[in-house]
Structures are given as C-alpha cells and as structure tokens.
Protein backbone atom coordinates (compact mmCIF):
# COMPACT_ATOMS: atom_id res chain seq x y z
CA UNK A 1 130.11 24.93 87.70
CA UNK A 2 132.89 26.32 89.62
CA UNK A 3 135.82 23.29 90.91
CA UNK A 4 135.77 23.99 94.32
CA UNK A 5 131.77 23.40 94.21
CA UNK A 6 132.65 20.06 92.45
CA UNK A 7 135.33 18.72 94.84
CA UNK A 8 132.17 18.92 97.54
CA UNK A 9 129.88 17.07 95.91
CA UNK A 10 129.85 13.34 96.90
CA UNK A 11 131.86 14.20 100.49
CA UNK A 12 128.89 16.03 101.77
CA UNK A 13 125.91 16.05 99.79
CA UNK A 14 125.48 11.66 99.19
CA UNK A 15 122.25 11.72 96.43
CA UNK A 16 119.39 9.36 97.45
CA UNK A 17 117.14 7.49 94.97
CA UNK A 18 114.95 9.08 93.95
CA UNK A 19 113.10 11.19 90.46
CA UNK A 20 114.24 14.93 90.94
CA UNK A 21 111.29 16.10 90.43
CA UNK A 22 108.22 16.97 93.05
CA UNK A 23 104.68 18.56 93.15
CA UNK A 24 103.52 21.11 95.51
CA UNK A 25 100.14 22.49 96.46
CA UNK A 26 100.03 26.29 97.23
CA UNK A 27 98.20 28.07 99.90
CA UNK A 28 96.60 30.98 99.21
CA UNK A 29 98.29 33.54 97.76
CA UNK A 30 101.44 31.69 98.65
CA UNK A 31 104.86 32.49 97.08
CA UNK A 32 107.66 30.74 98.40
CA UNK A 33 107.48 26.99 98.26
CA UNK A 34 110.21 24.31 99.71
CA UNK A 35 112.76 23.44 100.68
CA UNK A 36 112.14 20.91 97.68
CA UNK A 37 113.60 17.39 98.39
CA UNK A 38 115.89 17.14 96.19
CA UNK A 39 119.57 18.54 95.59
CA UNK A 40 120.36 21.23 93.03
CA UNK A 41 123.74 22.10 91.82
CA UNK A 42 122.91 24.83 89.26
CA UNK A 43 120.16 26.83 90.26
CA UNK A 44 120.14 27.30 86.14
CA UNK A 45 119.48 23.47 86.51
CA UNK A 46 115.66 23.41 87.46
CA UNK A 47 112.22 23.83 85.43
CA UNK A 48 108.83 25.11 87.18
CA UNK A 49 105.27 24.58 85.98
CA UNK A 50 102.21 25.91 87.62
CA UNK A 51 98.53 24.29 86.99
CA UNK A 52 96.26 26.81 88.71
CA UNK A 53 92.86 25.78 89.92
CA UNK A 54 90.57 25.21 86.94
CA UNK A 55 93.22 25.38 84.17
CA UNK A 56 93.58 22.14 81.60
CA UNK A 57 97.47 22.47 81.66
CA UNK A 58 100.30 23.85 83.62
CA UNK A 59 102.01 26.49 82.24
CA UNK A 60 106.12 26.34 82.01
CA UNK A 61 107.44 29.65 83.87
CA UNK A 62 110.69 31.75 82.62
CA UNK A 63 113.33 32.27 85.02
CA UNK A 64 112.34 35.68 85.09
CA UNK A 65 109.15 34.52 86.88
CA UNK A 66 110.89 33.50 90.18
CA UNK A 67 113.91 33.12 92.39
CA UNK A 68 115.73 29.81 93.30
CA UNK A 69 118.16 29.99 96.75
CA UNK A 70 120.05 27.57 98.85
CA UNK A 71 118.03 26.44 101.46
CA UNK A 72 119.42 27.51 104.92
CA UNK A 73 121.74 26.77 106.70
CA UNK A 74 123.50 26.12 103.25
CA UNK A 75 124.17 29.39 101.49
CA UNK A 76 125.79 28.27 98.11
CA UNK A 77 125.20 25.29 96.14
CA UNK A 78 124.77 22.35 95.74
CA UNK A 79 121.93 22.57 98.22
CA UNK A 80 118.37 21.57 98.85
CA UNK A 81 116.28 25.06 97.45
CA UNK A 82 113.73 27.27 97.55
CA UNK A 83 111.79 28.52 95.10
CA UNK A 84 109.66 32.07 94.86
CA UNK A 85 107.25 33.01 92.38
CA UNK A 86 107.29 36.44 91.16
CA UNK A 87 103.07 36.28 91.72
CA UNK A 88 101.82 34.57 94.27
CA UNK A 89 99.57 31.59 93.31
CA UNK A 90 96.01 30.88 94.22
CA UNK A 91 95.17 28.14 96.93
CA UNK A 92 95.56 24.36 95.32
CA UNK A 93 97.55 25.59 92.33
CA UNK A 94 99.83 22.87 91.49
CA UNK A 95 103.65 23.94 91.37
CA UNK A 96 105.74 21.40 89.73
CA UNK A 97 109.02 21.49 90.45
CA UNK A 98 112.05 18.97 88.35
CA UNK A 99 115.50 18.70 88.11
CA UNK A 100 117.01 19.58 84.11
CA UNK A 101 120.25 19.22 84.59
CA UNK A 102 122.14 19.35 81.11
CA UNK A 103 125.37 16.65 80.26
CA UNK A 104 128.85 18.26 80.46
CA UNK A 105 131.92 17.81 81.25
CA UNK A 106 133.98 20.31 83.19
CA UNK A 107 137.25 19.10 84.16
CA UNK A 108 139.98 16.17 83.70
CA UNK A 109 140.07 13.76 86.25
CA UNK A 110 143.13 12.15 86.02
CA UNK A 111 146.80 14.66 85.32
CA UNK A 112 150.58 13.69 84.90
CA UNK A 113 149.03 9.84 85.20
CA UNK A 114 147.49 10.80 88.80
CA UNK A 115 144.01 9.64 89.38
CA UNK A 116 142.09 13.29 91.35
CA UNK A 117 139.84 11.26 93.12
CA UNK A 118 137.87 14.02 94.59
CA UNK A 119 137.19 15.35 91.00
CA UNK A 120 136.43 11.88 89.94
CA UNK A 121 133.72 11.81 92.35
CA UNK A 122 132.08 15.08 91.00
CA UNK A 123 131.94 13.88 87.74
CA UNK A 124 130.31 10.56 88.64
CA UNK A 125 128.12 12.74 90.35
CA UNK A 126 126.80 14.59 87.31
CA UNK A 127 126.48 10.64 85.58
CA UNK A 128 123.99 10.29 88.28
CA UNK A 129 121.99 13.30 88.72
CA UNK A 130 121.44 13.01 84.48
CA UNK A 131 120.66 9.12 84.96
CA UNK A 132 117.84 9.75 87.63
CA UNK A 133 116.45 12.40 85.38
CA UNK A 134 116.32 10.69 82.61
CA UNK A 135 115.24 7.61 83.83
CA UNK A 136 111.74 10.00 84.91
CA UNK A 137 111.55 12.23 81.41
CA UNK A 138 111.96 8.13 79.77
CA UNK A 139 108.86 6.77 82.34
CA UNK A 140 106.85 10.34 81.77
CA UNK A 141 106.75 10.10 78.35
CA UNK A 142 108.83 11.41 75.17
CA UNK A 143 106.69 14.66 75.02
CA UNK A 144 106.54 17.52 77.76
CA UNK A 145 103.21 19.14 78.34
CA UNK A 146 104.11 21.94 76.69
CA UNK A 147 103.86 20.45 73.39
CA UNK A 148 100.42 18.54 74.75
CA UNK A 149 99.30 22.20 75.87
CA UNK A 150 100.30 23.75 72.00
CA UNK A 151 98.47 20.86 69.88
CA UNK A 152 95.35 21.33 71.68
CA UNK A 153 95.61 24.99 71.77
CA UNK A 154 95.97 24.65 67.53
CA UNK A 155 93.03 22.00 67.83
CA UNK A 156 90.77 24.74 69.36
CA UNK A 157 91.91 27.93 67.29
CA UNK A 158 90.60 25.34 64.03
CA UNK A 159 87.49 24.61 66.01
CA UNK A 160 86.83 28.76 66.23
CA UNK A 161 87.53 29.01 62.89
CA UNK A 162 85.46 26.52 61.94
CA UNK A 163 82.55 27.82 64.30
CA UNK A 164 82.94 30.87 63.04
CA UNK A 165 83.24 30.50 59.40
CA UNK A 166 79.74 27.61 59.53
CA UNK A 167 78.01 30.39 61.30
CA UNK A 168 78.54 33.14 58.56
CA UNK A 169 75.99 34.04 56.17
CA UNK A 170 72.96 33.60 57.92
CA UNK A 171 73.77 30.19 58.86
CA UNK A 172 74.62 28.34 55.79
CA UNK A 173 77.74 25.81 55.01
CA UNK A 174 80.73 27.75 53.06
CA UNK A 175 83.16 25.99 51.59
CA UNK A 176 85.52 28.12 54.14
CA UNK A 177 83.45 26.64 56.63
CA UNK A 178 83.83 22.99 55.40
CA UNK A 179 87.85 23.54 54.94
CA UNK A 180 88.09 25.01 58.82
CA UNK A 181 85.95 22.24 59.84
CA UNK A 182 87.92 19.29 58.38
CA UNK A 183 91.50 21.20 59.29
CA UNK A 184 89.64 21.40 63.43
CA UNK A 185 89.33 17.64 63.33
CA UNK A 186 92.81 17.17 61.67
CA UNK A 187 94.38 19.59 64.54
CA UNK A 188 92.43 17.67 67.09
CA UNK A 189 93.76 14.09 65.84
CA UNK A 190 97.14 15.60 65.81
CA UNK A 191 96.29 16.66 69.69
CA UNK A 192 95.45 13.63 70.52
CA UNK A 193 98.49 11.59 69.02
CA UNK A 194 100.67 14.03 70.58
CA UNK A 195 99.14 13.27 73.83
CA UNK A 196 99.07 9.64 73.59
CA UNK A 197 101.92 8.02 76.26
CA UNK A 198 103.97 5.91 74.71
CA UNK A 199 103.30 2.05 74.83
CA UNK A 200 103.81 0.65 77.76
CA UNK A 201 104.47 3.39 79.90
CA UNK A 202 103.37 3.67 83.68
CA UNK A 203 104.25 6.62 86.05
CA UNK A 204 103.59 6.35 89.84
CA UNK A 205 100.14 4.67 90.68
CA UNK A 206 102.65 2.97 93.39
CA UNK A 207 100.52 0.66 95.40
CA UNK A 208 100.64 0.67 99.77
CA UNK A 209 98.58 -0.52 102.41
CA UNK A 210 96.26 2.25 103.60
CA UNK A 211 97.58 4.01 106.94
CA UNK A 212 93.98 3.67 109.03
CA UNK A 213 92.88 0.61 107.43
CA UNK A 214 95.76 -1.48 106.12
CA UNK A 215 93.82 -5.10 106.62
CA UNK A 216 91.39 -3.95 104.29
CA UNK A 217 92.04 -1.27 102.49
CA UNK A 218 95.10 -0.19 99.51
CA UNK A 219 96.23 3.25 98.43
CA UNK A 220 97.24 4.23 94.96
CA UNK A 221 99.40 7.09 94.27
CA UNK A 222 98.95 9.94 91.50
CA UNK A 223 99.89 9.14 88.77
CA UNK A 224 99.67 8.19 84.47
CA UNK A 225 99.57 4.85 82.46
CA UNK A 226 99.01 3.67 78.86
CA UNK A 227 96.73 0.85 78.63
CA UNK A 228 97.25 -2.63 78.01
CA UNK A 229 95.86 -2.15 74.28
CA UNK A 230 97.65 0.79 73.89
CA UNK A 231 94.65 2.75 73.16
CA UNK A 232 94.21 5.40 75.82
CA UNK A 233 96.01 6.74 78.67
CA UNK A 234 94.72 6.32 82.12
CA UNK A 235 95.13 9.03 84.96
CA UNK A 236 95.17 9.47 88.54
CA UNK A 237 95.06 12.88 89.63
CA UNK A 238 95.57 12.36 93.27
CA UNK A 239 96.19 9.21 95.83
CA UNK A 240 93.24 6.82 95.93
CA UNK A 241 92.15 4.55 98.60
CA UNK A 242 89.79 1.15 97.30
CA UNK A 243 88.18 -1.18 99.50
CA UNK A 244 88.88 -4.95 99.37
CA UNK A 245 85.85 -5.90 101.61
CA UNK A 246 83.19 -4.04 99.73
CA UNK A 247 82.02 -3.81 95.66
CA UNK A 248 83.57 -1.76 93.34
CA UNK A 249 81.87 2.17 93.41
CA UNK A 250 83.47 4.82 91.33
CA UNK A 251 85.17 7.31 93.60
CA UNK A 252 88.20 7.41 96.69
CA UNK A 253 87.68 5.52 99.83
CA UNK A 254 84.72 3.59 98.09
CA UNK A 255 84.40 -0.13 97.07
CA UNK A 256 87.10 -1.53 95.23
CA UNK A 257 86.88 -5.28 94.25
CA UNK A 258 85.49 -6.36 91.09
CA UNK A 259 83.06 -9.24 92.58
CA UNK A 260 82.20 -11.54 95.02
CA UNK A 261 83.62 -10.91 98.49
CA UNK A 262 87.46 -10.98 99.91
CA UNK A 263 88.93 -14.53 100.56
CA UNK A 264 91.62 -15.58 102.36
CA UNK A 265 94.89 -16.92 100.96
CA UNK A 266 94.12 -14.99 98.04
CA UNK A 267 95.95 -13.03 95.07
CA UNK A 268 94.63 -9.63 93.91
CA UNK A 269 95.67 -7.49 91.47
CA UNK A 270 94.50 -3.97 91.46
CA UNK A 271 94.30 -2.01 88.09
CA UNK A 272 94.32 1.41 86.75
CA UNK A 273 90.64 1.85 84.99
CA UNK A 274 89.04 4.16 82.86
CA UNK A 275 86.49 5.42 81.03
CA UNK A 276 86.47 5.58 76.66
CA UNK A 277 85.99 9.34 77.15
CA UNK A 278 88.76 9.34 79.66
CA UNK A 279 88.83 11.78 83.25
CA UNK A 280 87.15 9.33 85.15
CA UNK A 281 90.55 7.51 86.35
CA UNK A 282 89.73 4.88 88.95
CA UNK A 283 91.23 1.50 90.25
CA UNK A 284 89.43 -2.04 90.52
CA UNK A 285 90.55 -4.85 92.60
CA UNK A 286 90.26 -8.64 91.00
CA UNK A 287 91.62 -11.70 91.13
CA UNK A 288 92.50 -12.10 87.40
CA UNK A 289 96.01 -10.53 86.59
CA UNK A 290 94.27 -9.91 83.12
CA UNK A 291 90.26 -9.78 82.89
CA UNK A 292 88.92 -8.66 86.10
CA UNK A 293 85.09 -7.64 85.66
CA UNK A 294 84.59 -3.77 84.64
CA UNK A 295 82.37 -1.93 85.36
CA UNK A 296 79.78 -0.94 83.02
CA UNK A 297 80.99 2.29 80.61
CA UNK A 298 84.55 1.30 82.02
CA UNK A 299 86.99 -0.55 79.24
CA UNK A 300 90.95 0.95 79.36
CA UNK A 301 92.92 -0.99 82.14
CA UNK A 302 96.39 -1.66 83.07
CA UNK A 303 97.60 -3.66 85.37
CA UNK A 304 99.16 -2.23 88.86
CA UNK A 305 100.71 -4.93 90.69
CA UNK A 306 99.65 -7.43 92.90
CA UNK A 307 99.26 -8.21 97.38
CA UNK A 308 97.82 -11.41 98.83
CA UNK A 309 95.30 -12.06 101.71
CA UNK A 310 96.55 -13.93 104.31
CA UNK A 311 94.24 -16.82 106.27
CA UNK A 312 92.19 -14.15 107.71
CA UNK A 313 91.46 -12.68 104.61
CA UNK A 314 93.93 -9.65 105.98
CA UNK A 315 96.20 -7.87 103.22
CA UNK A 316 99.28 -8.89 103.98
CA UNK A 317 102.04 -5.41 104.15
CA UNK A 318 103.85 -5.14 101.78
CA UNK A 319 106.14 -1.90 100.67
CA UNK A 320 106.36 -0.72 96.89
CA UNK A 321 109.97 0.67 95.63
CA UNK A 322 108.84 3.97 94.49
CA UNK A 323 109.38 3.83 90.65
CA UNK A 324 109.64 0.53 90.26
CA UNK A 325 107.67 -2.90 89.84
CA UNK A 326 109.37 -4.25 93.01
CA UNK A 327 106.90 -5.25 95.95
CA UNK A 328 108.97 -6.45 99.04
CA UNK A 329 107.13 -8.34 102.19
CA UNK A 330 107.90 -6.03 105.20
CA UNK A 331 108.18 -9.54 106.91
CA UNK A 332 109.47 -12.36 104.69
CA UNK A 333 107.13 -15.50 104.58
CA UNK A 334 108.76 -18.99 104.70
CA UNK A 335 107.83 -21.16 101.65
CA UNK A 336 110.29 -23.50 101.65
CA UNK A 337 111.63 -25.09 104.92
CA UNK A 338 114.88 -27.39 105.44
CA UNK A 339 113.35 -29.40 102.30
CA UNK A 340 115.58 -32.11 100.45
CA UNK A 341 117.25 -31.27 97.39
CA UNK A 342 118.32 -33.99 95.08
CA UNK A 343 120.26 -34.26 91.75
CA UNK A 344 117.12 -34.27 89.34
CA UNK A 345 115.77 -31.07 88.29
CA UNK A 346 112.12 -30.96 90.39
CA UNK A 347 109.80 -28.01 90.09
CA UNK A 348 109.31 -26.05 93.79
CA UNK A 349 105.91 -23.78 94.51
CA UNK A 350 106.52 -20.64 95.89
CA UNK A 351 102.36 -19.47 97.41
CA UNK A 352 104.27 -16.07 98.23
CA UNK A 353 104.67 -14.81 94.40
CA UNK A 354 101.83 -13.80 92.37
CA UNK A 355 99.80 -16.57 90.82
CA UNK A 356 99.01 -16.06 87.13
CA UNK A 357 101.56 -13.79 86.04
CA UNK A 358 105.44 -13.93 85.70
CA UNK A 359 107.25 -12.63 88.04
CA UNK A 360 111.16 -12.37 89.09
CA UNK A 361 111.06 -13.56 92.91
CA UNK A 362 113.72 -11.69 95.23
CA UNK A 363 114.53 -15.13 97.46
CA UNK A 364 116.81 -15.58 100.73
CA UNK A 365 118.20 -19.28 100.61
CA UNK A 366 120.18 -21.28 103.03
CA UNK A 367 121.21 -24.59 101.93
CA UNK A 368 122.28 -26.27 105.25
CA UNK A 369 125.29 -28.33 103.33
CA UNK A 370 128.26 -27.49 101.25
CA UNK A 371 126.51 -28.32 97.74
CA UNK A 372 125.88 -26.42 94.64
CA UNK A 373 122.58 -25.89 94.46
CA UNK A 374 120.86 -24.27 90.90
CA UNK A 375 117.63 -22.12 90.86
CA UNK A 376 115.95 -21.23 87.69
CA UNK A 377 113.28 -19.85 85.18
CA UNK A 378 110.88 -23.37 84.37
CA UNK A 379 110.61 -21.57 81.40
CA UNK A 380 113.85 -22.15 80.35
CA UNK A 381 113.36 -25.50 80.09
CA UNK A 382 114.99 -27.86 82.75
CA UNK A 383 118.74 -26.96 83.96
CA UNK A 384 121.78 -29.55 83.31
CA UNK A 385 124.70 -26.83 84.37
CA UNK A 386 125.70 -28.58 87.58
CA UNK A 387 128.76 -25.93 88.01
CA UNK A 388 126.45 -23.22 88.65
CA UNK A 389 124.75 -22.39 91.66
CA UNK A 390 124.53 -21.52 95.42
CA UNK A 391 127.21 -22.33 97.67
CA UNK A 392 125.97 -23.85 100.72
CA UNK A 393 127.49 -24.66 104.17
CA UNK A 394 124.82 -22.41 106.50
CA UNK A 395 125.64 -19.37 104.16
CA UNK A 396 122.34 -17.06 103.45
CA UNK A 397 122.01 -16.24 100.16
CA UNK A 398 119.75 -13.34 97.97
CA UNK A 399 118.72 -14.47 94.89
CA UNK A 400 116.80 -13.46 91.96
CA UNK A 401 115.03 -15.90 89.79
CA UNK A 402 111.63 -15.79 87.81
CA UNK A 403 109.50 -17.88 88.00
CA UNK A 404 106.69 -19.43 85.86
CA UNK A 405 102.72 -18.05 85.72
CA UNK A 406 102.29 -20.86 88.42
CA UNK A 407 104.39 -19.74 90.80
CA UNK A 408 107.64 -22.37 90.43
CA UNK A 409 111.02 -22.34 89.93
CA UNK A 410 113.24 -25.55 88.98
CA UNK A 411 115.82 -25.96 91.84
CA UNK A 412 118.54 -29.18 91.77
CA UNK A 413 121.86 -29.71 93.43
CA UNK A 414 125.07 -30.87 91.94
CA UNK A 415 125.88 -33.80 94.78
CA UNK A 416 124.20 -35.65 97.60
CA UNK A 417 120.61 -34.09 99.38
CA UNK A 418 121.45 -30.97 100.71
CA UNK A 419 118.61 -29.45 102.64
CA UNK A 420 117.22 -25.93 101.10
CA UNK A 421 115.40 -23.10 103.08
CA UNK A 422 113.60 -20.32 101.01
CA UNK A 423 112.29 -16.88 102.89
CA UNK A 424 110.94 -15.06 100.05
CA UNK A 425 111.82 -11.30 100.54
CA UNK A 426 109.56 -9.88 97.55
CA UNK A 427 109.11 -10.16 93.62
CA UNK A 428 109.67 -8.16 90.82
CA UNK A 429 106.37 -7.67 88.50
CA UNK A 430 106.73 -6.05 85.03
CA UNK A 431 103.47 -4.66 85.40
CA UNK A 432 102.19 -5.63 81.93
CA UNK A 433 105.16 -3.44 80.81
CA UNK A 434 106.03 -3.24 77.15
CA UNK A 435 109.86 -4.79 76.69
C-alpha cells in the first residue's frame, strides 16, 4: 500500500466498531451494490459471496467476477466502495460482502531515533482493521462455507454413486453398491462435522425492542449459534419478531413466550430454538435462564440474553452492543439510593440484573463521602482488602462487577458510613458462552 495512502489513514478516515463484513439483497437483475459500510484500503482486500434464490450455499466469486471502486466523492482509497458484478443477480440473491485484509508490515515508524507519528498511526491502523476481522472469522466459526459447500458436495457425489451402483443389475445389492453406500454415509458424517460451529459459538441473534410494538414485542437479528449441548447448530435466516403477551407459535411476528401469560417485574430470557432435523430456527421467550418449556419436536436451545418487565408488565428498552453480550438500559434504573455503607462486608440486591444467571453489572456509583468503598463478586468469597475501592467525595463512578445468580454484589467501606448511590447502566451476560 503506497505511503502517502498510509499517512491518511487515521487523520481522515477514524474506523468505527464494527465486523467488516455486510449482507445485501439484490433487486432484480441488479449489478452494482453499495456503498458498503465499511472502509477498504486495498480493493485486493475484500471477499464476495453470492447465495442466489433457491441455492443451499453461496458461492465465493473470483476477482475476475466484478469490480470494486471508491465510492464518490472519494476517488482513491481508503474509501467506503462499490462493488459490480460481472452478471447481474436475480431479485433476493444474497451478496455477502467482508473485509480480508492480510497482516503486513510496510514501513518503519520510528528513523534516526525520531518517532513518524503519522506513519505510526497507519500502522496501528492495519492492527485494527485485522483485529475487527478476526474477532468476526473467530465468532463465525473456524471453517468458511466454502469448505461446508465442498464436504456436502463429496457427501452427495457418494450418495449418486451409491444410487447408482444399488440400482444396477436389475435391482439387486453389489458389493460396489454396498462399498458406495457405506463411503455416502462416511462423506455425509464428514459433512456434517465440518459443518458443526464450534462450541460455544454465537453470531448475531442481537436482541432489541420491536420498532411498532416495543412494550410487547422483541426482535432478533439473523444470525447462527451452537447449542448449549453442543449438539447442533441453530439458525436464523432473517430478523424475527416474538410476542411476549401471547403463546409460543412457530413463525415471525407470532407468539413467543413459553407459558402462562406476561407478568410484571419480571425476567425473561429469550432463546435461539430448533428443531433435531434443523431449518426450523425459531426463538422462545421464558422465564428460566436454562429450561424454558419447548415446544413439542423442538429440543436444541441456546440462550440469547435477557430484558425485564417493568410494573406494567411493559418491556423495559434496552439497547444490545452489536457483537457483544452487553445489554445497556437506555435509561438507568436506581437500585440503590443514598444507602449506608458500613465496615462489614453485607451483600446488596441489584432487581435491575438478570435473576438466575451470572452476570457482570456495568454500575454508576456515588458515594456521598470521602471513603473507600469495595464492590465485588459474592462469589469470591467475602472481601477484607480495605485499600481497594471507590473514592468518594460526590465523585460518579463506572464500575464493573459480577454479581452472583441472585443478583448481589458484596459492597463495604474502609472507614465510617459513607452513603452509596447505585444507577445501574447495563450488564454484561456471557450468553451461556463456552470460556
């Protein structure tokens, strides 16, 4: 990448959070797609797949297969892009567009003991760019559909051959029948391990309070899990929108709770469902974190996140960091206020993290006197470090500390009863992750 190029990186183009990576729907017959969202440095740097309408698996593209150019105004890179296809695509083909940017290292930054500050910044540029898309290929999975697209191709060419071969001579087994039959299952059990996502993993699925409804209703992004037992993946092939105030019935915009009817002051936790023979992604709402009641022919789950009702039996908003476990209130509930801290460890309910499941709680604290004051994990055991803690004196504070599966945290202060206010501002929830 040329220096000058570089040396503009960080001063004009600043690089939001964010994956790299997006997916388009085409129009019909449509061609040119963008500009995409994201920033591209190299247009070398950038892989396209296309899933046309009907088709089990997208298909990678060669660079001979389309164009990529700076988006105007821009007319060099880095730049957001544009991308046209060679062919134009039929309506609702998928066109999946990601950042591969590869490692490298292009220049010195520092010469004659001077620091080149501007060069400095395009290299911690490239750090980040390769950090945002590897943090996606890590939560996508170890294996590309392309090699999930080339292990069930083999699976079906031995299922042919098998057909085939049992079907010769006027019907009857052949021992080349047998050996094509028992390599079809072997290809197919390869296919499948191939396609398995690793333990643990969860893509999207990012939970939000539906737009027209967002009392009663939740939307789930697109997106791919493994299950808790690690047996089968789960997908979503598009957003879906469940019901809290009516039954769970397969299907968007339908039913979504488990049993019973909505309460108030309650904690629900929605999960990614599924059926053993898989394509029939869904999401149930309960208010078990672990053993919410499936539906019949329904076993795979995993675990989404979590919202609350409030005393109207309203879901209370709440705003999902994309690509993370981290739900933040979009106003920050009050569950501690001006209480009395003293010098002996005491165990403090917070109602406004999940109950049932452990959780890191984002907290805003303002002890009203100069006093250290210690928050921490109960399950730690109780504290005794008296030299650690918040400073207080009016100052606001954020703070991150888990908390137990019944919602406390152990807070003491080194001297005297300080007073202690809590807002809490969100929580952190592993999501049944495997770590």
């Amino acid at each position: 990448m040329p220096a000058l190029i570089l040396r503009r990186m960080s001063a004009t183009y600043p690089i939001p959070r964010g994956t790299r990576h997006v997916i388009l729907q085409a129009g019909l017959n449509q061609k040119v797609f963008g500009p995409v969202s994201f920033l591209l440095y190299d247009p070398a740097d950038v892989a396209i797949r296309i899933t046309d309408p009907g088709a089990s698996f997208p298909v990678l593209l060669d660079p001979s297969q389309y164009t990529i150019a700076p988006a105007s105004p821009a007319t060099g890179f880095p730049a957001y892009f544009t991308v046209t296809l060679n062919t134009a695509r039929p309506q609702n083909a998928q066109v999946d567009i990601r950042g591969l940017s590869i490692p490298s290292r292009t220049t010195d930054v520092t010469r004659g003991g001077v620091l080149r500050s501007t060069l400095l910044e395009a290299e911690l540029d490239r750090m980040v760019i390769v950090g945002q898309e590897l943090r996606r290929d890590i939560s996508e999975g170890t294996l590309g559909d392309d090699a999930v697209q080339a292990a069930v191709a083999a699976a079906q060419n031995y299922a042919n051959q098998a057909l085939a071969a049992n079907t010769s001579a006027a019907g009857h087994d052949t021992a080349a029948g047998n050996s094509a039959t028992a390599a079809a299952a072997s290809a197919a059990a390869a296919a499948a391990a191939v396609a398995a996502y690793p333990p643990g993993m969860i893509y999207g699925m990012s939970i939000a309070n539906n737009v027209g409804s967002p009392n009663l209703r939740i939307d789930v992004s697109s997106g791919k899990c493994r299950d808790i037992a690690d047996a089968k993946n789960i997908a979503l092939a598009a957003t879906i929108t469940k019901r809290l105030d009516a039954n769970w019935v397969a299907g968007n915009g339908n039913g979504g709770l488990d049993t019973g009817a909505r309460a108030a002051n309650t904690w629900y936790f929605p999960q990614a469902i599924d059926t053993i023979a898989g394509g029939a992604g869904d999401v149930i709402i309960g208010t078990s974190p672990v053993a919410p009641v499936m539906p019949g022919g329904y076993t795979p789950k995993r675990r989404l996140g979590a919202f609350k009702t409030d005393p109207s039996a309203n879901i209370i908003p709440m705003f999902q960091e994309p690509g993370t476990g981290m739900f933040l209130y979009k106003s920050a509930p009050r569950d501690l206020s001006a209480v009395a801290i003293n010098t002996t460890p005491t165990l403090y309910t917070l109602p406004s993290v999940p109950l049932g499941i452990k959780t890191r709680a984002r907290l805003l604290v303002n002890p009203t006197t100069t006093a250290l004051i210690s928050l921490s994990d109960p399950d730690l055991g109780a504290p005794t470090d008296t030299t650690l803690g918040v400073i207080g004196g009016g100052q606001w504070n954020v703070i991150d500390v888990w908390t137990d599966t019944a919602q406390r945290i152990y807070i003491f202060a080194n001297t005297g009863t300080p007073t202690l206010s809590i807002f809490v501002q969100g929580f952190h929830d592993m999501r049944d992750a495997v770590i």
